[in-house]
Protein backbone atom coordinates (compact mmCIF):
# COMPACT_ATOMS: atom_id res chain seq x y z
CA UNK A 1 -27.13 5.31 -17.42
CA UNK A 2 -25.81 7.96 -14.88
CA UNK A 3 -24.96 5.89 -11.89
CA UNK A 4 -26.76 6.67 -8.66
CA UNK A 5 -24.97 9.16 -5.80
CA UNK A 6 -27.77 8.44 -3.70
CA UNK A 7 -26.12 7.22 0.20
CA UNK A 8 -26.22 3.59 0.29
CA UNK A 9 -26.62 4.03 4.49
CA UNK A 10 -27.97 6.78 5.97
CA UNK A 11 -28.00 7.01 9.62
CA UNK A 12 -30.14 9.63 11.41
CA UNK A 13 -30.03 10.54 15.38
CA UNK A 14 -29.03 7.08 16.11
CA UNK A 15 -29.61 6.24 20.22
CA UNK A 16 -29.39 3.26 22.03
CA UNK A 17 -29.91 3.30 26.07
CA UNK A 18 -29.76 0.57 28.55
CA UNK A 19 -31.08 1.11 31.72
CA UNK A 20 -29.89 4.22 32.00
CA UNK A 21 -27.10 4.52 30.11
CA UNK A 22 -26.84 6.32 27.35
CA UNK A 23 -24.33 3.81 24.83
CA UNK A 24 -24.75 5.41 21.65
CA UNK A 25 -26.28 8.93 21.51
CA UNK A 26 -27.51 11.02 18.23
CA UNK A 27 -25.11 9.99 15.79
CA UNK A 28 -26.25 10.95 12.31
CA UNK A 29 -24.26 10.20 9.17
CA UNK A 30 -24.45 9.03 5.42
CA UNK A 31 -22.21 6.31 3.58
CA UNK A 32 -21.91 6.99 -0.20
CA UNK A 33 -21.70 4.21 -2.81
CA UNK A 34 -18.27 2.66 -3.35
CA UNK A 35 -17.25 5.08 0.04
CA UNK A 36 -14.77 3.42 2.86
CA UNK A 37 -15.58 5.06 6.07
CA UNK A 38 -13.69 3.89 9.44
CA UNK A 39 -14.82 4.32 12.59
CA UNK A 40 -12.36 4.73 15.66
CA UNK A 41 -12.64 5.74 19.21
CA UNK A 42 -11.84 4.96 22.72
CA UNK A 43 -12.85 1.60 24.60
CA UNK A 44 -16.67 2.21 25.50
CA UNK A 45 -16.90 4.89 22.53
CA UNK A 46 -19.84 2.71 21.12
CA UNK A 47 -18.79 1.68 18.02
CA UNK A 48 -19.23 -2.37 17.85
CA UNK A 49 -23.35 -0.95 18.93
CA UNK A 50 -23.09 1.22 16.48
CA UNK A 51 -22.82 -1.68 14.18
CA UNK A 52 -25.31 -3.37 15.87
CA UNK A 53 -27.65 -1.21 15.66
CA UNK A 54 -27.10 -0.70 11.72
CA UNK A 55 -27.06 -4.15 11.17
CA UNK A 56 -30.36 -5.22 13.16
CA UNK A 57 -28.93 -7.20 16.26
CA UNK A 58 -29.68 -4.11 18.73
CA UNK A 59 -32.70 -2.20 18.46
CA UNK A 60 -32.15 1.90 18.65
CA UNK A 61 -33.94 3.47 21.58
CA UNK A 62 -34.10 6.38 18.79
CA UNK A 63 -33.44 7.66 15.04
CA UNK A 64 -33.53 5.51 12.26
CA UNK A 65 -31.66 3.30 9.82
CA UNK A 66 -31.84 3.59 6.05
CA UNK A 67 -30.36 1.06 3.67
CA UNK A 68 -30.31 1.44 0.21
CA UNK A 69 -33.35 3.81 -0.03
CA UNK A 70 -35.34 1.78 2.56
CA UNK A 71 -36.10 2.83 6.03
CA UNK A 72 -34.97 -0.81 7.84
CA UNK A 73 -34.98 0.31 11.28
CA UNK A 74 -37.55 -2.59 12.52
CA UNK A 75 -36.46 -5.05 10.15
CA UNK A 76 -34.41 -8.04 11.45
CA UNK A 77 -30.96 -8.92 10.65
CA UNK A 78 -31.59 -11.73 8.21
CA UNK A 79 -34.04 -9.06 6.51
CA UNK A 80 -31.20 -6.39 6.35
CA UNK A 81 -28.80 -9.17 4.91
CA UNK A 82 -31.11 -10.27 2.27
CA UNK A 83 -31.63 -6.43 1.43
CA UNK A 84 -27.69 -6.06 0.72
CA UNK A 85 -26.08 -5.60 4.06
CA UNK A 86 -23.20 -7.85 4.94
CA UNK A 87 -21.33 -8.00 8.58
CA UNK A 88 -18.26 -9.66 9.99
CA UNK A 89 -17.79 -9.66 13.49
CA UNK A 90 -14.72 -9.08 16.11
CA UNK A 91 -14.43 -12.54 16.87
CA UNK A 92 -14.69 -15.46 13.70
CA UNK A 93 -17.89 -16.56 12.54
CA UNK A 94 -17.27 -19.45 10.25
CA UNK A 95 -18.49 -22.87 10.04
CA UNK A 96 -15.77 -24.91 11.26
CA UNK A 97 -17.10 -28.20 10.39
CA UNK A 98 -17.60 -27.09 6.58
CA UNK A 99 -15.21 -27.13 4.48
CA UNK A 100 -13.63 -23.61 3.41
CA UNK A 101 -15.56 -23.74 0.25
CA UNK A 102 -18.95 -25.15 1.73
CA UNK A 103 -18.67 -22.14 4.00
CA UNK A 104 -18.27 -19.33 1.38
CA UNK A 105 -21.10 -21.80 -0.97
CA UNK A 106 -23.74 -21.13 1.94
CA UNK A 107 -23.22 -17.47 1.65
CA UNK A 108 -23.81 -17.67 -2.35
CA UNK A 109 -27.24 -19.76 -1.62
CA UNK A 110 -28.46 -17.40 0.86
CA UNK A 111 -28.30 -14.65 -1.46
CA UNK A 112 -29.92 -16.84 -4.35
CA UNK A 113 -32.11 -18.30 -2.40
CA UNK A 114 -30.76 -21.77 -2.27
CA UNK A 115 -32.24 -24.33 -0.16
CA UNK A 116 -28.91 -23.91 2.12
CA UNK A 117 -27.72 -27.64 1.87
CA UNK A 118 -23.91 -28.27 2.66
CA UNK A 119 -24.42 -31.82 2.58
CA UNK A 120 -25.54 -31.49 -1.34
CA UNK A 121 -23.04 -32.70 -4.31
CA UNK A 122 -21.19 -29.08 -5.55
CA UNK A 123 -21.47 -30.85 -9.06
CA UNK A 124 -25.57 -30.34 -9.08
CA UNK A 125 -24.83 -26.47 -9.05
CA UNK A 126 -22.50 -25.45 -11.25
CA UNK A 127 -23.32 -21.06 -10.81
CA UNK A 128 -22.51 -21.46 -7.18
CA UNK A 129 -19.91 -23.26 -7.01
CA UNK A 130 -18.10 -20.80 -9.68
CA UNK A 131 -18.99 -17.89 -8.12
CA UNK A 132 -17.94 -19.31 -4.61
CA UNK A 133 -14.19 -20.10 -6.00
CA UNK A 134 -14.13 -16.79 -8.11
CA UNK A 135 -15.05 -15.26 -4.28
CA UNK A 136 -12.33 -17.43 -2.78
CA UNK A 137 -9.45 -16.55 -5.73
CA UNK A 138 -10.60 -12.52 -4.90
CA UNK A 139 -9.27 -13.17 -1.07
CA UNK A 140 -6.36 -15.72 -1.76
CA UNK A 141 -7.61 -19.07 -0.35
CA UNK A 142 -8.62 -20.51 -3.80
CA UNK A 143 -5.68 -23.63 -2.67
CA UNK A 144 -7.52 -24.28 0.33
CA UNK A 145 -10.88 -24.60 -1.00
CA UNK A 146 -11.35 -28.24 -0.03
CA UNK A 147 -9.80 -27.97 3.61
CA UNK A 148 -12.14 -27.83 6.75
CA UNK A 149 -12.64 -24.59 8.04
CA UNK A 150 -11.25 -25.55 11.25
CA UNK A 151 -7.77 -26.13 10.04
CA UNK A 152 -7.41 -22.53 9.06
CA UNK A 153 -5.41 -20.09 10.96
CA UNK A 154 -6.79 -17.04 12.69
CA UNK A 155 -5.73 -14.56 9.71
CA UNK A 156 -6.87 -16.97 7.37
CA UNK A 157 -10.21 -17.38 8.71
CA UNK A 158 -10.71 -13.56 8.62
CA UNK A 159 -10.08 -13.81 5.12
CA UNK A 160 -12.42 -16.44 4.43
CA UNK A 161 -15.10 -14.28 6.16
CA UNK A 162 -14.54 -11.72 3.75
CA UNK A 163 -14.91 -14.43 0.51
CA UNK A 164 -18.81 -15.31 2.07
CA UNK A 165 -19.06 -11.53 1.64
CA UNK A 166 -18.28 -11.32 -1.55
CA UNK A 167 -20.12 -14.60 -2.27
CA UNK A 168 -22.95 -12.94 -0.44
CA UNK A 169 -23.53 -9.99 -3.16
CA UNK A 170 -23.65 -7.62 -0.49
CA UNK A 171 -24.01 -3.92 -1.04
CA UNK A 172 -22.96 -2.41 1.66
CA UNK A 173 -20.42 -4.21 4.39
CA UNK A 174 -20.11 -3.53 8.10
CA UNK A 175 -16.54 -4.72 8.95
CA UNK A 176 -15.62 -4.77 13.17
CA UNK A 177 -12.28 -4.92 13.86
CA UNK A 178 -11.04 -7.00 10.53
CA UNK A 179 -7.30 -7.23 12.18
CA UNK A 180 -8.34 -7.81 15.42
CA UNK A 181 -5.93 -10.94 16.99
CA UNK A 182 -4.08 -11.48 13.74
CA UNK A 183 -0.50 -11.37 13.80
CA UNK A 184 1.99 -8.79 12.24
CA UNK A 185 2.90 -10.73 9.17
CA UNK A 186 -0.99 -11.51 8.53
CA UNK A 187 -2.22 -7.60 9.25
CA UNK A 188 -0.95 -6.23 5.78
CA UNK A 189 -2.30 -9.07 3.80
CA UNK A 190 -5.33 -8.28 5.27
CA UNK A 191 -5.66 -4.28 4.61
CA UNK A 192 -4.73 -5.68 0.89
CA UNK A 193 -7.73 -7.96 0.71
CA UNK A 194 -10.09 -5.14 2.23
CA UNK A 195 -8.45 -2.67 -0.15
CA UNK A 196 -9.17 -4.87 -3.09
CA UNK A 197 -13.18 -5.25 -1.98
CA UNK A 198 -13.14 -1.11 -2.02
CA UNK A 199 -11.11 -0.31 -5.17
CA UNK A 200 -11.68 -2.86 -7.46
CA UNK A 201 -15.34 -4.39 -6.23
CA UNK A 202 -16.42 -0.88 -5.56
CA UNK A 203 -18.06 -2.66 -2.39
CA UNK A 204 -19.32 0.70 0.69
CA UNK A 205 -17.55 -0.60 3.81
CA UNK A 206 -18.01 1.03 7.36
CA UNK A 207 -14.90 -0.68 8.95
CA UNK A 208 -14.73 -0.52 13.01
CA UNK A 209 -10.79 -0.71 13.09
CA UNK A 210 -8.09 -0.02 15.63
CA UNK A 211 -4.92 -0.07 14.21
CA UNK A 212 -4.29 3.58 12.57
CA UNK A 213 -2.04 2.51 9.84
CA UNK A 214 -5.13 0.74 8.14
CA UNK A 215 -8.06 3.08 9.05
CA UNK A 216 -5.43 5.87 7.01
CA UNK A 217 -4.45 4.16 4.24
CA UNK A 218 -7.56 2.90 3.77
CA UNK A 219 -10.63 5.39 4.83
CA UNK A 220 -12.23 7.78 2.46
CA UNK A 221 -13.43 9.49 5.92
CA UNK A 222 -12.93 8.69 9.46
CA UNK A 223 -16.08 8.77 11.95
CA UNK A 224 -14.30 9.88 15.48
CA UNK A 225 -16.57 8.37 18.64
CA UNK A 226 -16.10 9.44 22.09
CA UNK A 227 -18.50 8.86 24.93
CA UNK A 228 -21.23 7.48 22.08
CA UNK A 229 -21.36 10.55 20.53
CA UNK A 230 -19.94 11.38 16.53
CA UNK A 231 -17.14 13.61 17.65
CA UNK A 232 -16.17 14.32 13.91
CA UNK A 233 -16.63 12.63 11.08
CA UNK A 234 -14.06 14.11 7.41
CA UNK A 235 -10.75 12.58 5.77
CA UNK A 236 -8.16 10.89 7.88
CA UNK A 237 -5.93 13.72 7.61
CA UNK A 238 -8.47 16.51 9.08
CA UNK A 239 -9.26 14.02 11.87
CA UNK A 240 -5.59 13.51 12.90
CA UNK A 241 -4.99 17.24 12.95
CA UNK A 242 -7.62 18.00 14.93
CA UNK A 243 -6.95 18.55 18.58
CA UNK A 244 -10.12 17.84 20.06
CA UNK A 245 -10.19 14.63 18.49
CA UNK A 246 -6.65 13.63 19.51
CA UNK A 247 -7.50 14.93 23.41
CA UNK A 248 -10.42 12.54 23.18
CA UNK A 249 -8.34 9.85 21.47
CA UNK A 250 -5.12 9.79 21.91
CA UNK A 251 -5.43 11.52 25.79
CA UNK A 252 -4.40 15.07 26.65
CA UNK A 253 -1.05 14.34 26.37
CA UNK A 254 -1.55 14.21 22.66
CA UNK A 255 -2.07 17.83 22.32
């Protein structure tokens, strides 16, 4: 069977506007499968509503959103998750009260349309509760399975995001700012982990990222924003080289 080539996410003359002002204006790309694209930019270059808008919680004032084939542009974010699209956010989104395997055991449900009960014995299903360790082992927290989620650390919470991805069967992954507040030693682990879900789970990830050493080493392409337009959008190397984007970027002083 020849395996599809067919974009995974196709954004078309994206828009958003709020009262006036123009966040995110025209931006049109496509994200092949297995493809790592980062997306960097000033402060106020609308990327986080970029992902928003891709991922449901902010409706475009224009263009359209296609995910796997389907035009999802009105559906809702739960609708765009259960159709293969997986986000993490800037900040951490996990359960603290769960344990760290409850948390990534809710993700598995949701995608197999479990009845989403924490409270039930891991014993009575045997599928998830595989799948959520072999999810867990894939990010490195398989030893702190049984620990509450609110006894991890910063980095290691980011990780654990990552494992309900991957427990989540999701297609295609929005990531925003995956090394945002972690701390030097945690930052590499980190673009190891991500590496991992591109390489060897062949997973499409659009990655919102600031630090340069990880949108290089590991973007396929790099989407340049400036002013909520797609300034450029080819391999990290074009993108450096290019003086427009490194006057828009880096400052004038750059060139």
């Amino acid at each position: 069977m020849v395996k599809s080539t067919a974009p995974v996410l196709k954004v078309h003359n994206l828009g958003f506007r709020v009262g006036g002002f123009t966040i995110v204006d025209g931006v049109s790309f496509a994200l092949a499968p297995g493809e790592f694209v980062s997306v960097i930019g000033p402060n106020g270059a609308g990327k986080t509503t970029l992902l928003n808008l891709i991922s449901g919680i902010a409706r475009p004032t224009a263009g359209s959103v296609e995910l796997l084939g389907r035009n999802v542009t009105g559906d809702r974010p739960f609708q765009r998750a259960q159709a293969g699209l997986g986000r993490t956010f800037q900040t951490s989104t996990v359960f603290n009260a769960l344990s760290v395997m409850e948390n990534v055991r809710l993700g598995v449900q949701a995608h197999q349309g479990g009845s989403l009960q924490p409270w039930r014995r891991a014993a009575a299903d045997t599928g998830t509760v595989l799948r959520s360790a072999e999810a867990l082992a894939q990010v490195g927290l398989a030893d702190v399975a049984p620990l509450p989620a609110a006894l991890l650390p910063h980095g290691t919470k980011r990780r654990l995001e990552l494992a309900i991805l991957l427990g989540g069967g999701f297609e295609v992954l929005l990531l925003d700012e995956p090394t945002s507040g972690l701390s030097v030693e945690h930052v590499a682990g980190m673009i190891d982990v991500i590496r991992s879900l591109h390489r060897e789970q062949g997973k499409a990830i659009l990655m919102v990222e600031h630090r340069m050493d990880a949108v290089i080493g590991l973007s396929d392409r790099v989407a340049v924003m400036h002013q909520g337009k797609l300034l450029r959008i080819d391999t990290p190397a074009n993108v450096m080289a290019d003086p427009v984007v490194q006057e828009a970027y880096l400052g004038p002083e750059s060139v």
